[in-house]
PDB file of N, CA and C in Angstrom:
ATOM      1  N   UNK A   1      25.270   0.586  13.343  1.00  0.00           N
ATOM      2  CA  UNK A   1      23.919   0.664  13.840  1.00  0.00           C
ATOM      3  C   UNK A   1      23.132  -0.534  13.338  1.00  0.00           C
ATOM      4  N   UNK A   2      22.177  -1.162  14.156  1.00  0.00           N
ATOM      5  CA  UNK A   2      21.380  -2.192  13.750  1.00  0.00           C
ATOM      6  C   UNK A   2      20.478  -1.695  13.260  1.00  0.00           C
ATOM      7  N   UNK A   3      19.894  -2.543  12.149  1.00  0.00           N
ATOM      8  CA  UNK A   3      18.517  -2.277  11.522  1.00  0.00           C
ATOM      9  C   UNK A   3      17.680  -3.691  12.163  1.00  0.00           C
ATOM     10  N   UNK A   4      16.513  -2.721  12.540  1.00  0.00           N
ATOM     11  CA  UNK A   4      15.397  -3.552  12.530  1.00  0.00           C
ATOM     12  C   UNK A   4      14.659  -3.637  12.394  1.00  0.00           C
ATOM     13  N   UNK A   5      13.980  -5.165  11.591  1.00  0.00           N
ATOM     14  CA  UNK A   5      12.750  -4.843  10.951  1.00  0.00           C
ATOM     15  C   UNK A   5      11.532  -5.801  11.202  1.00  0.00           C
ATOM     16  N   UNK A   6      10.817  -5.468  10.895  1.00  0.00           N
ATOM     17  CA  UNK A   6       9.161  -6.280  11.288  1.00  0.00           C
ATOM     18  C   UNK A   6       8.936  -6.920   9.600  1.00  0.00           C
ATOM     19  N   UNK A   7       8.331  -8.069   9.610  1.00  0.00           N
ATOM     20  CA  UNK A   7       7.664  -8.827   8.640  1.00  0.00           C
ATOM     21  C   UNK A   7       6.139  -8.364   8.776  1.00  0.00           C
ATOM     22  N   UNK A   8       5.439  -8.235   7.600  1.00  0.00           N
ATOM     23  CA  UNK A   8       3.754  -8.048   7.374  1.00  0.00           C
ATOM     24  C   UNK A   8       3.645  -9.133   6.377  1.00  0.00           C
ATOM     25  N   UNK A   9       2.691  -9.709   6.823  1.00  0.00           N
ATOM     26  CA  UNK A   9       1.837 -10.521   5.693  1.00  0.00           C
ATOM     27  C   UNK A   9       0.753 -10.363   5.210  1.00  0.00           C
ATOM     28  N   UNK A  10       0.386 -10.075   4.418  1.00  0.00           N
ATOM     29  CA  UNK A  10      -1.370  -9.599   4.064  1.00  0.00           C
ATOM     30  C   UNK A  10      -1.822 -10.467   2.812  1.00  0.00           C
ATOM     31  N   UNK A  11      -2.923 -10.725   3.413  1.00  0.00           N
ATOM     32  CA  UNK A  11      -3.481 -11.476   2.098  1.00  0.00           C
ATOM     33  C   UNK A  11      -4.441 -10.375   0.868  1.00  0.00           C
ATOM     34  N   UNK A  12      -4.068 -10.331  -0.149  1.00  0.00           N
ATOM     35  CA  UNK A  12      -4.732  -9.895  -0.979  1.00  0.00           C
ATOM     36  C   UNK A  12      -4.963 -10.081  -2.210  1.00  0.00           C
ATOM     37  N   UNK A  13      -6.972  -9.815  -2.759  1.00  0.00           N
ATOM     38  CA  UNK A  13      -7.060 -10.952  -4.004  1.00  0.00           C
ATOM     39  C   UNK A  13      -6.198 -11.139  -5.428  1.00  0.00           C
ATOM     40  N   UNK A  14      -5.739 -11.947  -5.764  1.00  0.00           N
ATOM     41  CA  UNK A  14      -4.806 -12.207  -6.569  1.00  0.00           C
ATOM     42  C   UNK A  14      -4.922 -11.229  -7.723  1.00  0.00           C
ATOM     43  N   UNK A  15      -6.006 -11.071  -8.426  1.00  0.00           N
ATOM     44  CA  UNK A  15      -5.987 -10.162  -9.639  1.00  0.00           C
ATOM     45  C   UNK A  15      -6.104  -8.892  -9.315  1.00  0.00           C
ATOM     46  N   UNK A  16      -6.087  -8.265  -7.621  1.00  0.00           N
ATOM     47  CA  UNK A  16      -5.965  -6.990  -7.092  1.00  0.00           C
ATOM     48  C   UNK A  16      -4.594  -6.815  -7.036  1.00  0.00           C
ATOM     49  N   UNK A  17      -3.810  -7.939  -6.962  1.00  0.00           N
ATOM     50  CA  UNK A  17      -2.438  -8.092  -6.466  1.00  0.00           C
ATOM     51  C   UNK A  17      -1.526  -7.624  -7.958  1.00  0.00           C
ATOM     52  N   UNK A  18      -2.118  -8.444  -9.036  1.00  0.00           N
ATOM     53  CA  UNK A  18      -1.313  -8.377 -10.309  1.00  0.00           C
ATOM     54  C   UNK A  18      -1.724  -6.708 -10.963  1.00  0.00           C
ATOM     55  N   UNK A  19      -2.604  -6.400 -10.698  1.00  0.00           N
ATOM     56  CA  UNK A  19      -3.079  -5.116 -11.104  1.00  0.00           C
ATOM     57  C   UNK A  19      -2.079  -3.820 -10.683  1.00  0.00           C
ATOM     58  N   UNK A  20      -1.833  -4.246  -8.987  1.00  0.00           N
ATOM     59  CA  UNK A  20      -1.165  -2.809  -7.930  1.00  0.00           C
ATOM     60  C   UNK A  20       0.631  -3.177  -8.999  1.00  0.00           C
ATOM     61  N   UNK A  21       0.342  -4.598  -9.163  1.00  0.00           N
ATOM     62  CA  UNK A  21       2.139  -5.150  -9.410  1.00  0.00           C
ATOM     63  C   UNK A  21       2.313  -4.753 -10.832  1.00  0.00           C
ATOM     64  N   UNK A  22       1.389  -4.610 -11.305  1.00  0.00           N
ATOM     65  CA  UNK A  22       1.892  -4.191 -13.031  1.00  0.00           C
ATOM     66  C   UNK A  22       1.748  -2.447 -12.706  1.00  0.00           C
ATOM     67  N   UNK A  23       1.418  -1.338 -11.927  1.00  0.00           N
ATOM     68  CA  UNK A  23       1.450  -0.523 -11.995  1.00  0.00           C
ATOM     69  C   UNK A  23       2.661  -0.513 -11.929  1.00  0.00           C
ATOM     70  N   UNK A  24       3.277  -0.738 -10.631  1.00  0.00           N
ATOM     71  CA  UNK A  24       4.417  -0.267  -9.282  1.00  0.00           C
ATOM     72  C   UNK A  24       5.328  -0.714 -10.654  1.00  0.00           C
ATOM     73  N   UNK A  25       5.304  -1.817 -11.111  1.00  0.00           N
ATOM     74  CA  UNK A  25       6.376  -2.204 -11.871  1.00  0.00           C
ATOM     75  C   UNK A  25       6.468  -1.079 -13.719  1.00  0.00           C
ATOM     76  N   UNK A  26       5.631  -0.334 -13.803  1.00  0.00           N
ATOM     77  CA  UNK A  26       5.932   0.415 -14.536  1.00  0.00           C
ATOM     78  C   UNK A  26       6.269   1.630 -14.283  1.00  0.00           C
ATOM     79  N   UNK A  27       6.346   2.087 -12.616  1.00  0.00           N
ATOM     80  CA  UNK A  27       6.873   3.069 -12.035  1.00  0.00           C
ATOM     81  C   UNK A  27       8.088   2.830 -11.882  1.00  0.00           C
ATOM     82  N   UNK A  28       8.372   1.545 -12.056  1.00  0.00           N
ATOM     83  CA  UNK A  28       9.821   1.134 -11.293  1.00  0.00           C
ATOM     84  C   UNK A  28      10.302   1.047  -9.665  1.00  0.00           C
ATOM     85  N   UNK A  29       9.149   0.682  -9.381  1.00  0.00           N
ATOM     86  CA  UNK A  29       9.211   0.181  -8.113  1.00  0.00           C
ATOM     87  C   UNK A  29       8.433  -1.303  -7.745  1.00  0.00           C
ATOM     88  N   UNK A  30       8.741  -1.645  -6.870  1.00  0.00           N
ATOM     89  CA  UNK A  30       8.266  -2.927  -6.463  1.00  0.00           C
ATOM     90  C   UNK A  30       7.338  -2.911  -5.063  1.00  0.00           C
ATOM     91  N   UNK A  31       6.335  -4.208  -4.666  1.00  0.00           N
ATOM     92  CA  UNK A  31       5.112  -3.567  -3.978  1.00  0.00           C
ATOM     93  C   UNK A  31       6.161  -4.135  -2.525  1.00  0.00           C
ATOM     94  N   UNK A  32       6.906  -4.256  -1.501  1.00  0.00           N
ATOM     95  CA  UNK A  32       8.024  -4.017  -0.886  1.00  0.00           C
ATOM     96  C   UNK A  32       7.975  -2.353  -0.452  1.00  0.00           C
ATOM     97  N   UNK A  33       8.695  -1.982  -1.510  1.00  0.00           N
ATOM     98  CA  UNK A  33       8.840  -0.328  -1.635  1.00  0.00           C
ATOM     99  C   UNK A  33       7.847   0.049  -1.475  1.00  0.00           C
ATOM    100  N   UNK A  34       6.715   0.022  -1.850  1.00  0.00           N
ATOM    101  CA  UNK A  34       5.696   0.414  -2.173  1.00  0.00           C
ATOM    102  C   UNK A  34       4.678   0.883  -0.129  1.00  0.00           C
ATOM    103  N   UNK A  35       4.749  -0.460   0.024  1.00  0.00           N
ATOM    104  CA  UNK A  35       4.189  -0.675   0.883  1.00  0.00           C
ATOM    105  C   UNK A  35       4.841   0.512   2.403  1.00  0.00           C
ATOM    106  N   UNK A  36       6.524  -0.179   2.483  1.00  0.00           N
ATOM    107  CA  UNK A  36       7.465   1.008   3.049  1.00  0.00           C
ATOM    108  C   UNK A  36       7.163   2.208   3.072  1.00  0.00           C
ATOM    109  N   UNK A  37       6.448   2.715   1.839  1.00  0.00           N
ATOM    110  CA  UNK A  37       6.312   4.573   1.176  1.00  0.00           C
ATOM    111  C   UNK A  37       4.908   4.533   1.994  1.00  0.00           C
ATOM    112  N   UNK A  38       3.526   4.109   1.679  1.00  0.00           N
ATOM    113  CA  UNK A  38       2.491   3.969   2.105  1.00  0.00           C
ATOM    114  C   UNK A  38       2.911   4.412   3.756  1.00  0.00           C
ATOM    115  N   UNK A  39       3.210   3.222   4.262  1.00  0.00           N
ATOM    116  CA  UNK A  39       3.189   3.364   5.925  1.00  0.00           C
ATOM    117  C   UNK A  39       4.149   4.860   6.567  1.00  0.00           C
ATOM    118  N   UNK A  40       5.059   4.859   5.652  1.00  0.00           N
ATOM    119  CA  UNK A  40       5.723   6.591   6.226  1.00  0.00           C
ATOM    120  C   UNK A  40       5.056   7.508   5.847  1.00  0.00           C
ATOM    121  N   UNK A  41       4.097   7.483   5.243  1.00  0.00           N
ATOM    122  CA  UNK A  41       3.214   8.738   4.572  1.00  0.00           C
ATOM    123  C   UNK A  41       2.038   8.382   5.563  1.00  0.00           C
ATOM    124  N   UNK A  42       1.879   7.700   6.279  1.00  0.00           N
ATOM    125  CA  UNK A  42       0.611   6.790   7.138  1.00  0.00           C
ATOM    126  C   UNK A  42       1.128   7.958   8.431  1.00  0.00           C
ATOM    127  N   UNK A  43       2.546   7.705   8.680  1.00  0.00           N
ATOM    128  CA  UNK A  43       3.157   8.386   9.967  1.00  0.00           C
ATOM    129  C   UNK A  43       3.509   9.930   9.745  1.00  0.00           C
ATOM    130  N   UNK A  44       3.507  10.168   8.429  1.00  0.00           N
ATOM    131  CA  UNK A  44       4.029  11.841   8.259  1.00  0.00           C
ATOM    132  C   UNK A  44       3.015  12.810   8.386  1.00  0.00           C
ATOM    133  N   UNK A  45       1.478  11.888   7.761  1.00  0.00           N
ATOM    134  CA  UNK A  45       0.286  12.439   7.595  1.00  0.00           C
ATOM    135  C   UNK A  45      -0.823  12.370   9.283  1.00  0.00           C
ATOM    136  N   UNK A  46      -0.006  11.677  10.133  1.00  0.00           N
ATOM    137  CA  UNK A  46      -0.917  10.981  11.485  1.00  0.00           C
ATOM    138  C   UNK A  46      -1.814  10.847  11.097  1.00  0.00           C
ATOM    139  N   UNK A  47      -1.938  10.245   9.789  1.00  0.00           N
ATOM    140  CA  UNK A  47      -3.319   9.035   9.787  1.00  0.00           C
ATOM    141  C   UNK A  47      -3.187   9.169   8.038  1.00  0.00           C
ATOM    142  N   UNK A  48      -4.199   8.404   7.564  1.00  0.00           N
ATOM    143  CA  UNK A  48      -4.615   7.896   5.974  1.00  0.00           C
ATOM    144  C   UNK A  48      -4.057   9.256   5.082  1.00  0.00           C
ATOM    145  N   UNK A  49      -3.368   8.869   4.346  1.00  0.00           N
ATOM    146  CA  UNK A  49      -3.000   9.818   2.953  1.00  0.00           C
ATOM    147  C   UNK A  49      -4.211  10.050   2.321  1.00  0.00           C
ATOM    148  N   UNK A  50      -4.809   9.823   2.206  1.00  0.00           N
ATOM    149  CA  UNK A  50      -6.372   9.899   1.535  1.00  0.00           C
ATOM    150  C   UNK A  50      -7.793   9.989   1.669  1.00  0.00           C
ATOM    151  N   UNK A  51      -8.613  10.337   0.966  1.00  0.00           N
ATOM    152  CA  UNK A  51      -9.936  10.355   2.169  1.00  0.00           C
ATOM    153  C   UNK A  51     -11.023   8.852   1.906  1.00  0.00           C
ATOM    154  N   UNK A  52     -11.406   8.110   2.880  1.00  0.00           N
ATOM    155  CA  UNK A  52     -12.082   7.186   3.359  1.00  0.00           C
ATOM    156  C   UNK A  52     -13.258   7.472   3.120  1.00  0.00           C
ATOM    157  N   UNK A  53     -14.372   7.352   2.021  1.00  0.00           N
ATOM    158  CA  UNK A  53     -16.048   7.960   1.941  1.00  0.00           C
ATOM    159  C   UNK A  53     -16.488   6.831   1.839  1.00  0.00           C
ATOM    160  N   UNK A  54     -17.814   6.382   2.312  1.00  0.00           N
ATOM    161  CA  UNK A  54     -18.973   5.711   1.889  1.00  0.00           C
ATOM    162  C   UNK A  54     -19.738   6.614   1.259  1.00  0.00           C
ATOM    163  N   UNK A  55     -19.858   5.481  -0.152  1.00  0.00           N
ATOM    164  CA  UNK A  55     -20.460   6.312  -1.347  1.00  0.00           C
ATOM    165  C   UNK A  55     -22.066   5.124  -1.070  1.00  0.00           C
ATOM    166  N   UNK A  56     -22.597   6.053  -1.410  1.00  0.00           N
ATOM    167  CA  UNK A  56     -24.000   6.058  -1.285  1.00  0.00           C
ATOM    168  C   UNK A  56     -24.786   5.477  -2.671  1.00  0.00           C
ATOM    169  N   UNK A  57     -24.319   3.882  -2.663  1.00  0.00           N
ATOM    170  CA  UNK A  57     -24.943   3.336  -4.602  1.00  0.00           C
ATOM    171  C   UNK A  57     -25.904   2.526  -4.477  1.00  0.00           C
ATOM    172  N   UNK A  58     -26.413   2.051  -5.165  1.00  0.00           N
ATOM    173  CA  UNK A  58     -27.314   0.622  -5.077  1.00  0.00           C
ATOM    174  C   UNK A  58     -26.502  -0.400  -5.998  1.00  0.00           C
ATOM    175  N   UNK A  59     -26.575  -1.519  -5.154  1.00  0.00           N
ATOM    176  CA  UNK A  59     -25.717  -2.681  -6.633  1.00  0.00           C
ATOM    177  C   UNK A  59     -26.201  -3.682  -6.875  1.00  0.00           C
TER     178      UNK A  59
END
């Protein structure tokens, strides 16, 4: 059977990047995997694993 796969590129800010990468990497996973898990939980859930609020602050 063939596998096939799609490339994503996303840009994201560097010290957001080292932050998600020192978690994943003390879970023992890598942001690859990571990303893979996200999007099937994106499709298992038909839509966001989580809830989306606008919080109401002054800054």
């Amino acid at each position: 059977m063939n596998s096939l796969t799609s490339e994503i590129n996303v840009q994201v800010d560097s010290k957001v990047y080292e932050q998600a990468n020192d978690i994943l990497e003390r879970l023992g996973l890598d942001m690859n995997t990571y990303i893979n898990m996200a999007i099937k939980q994106l499709i298992y859930n038909n839509g966001i694993p989580f809830d989306i609020a606008i919080n109401n602050y002054n800054d």
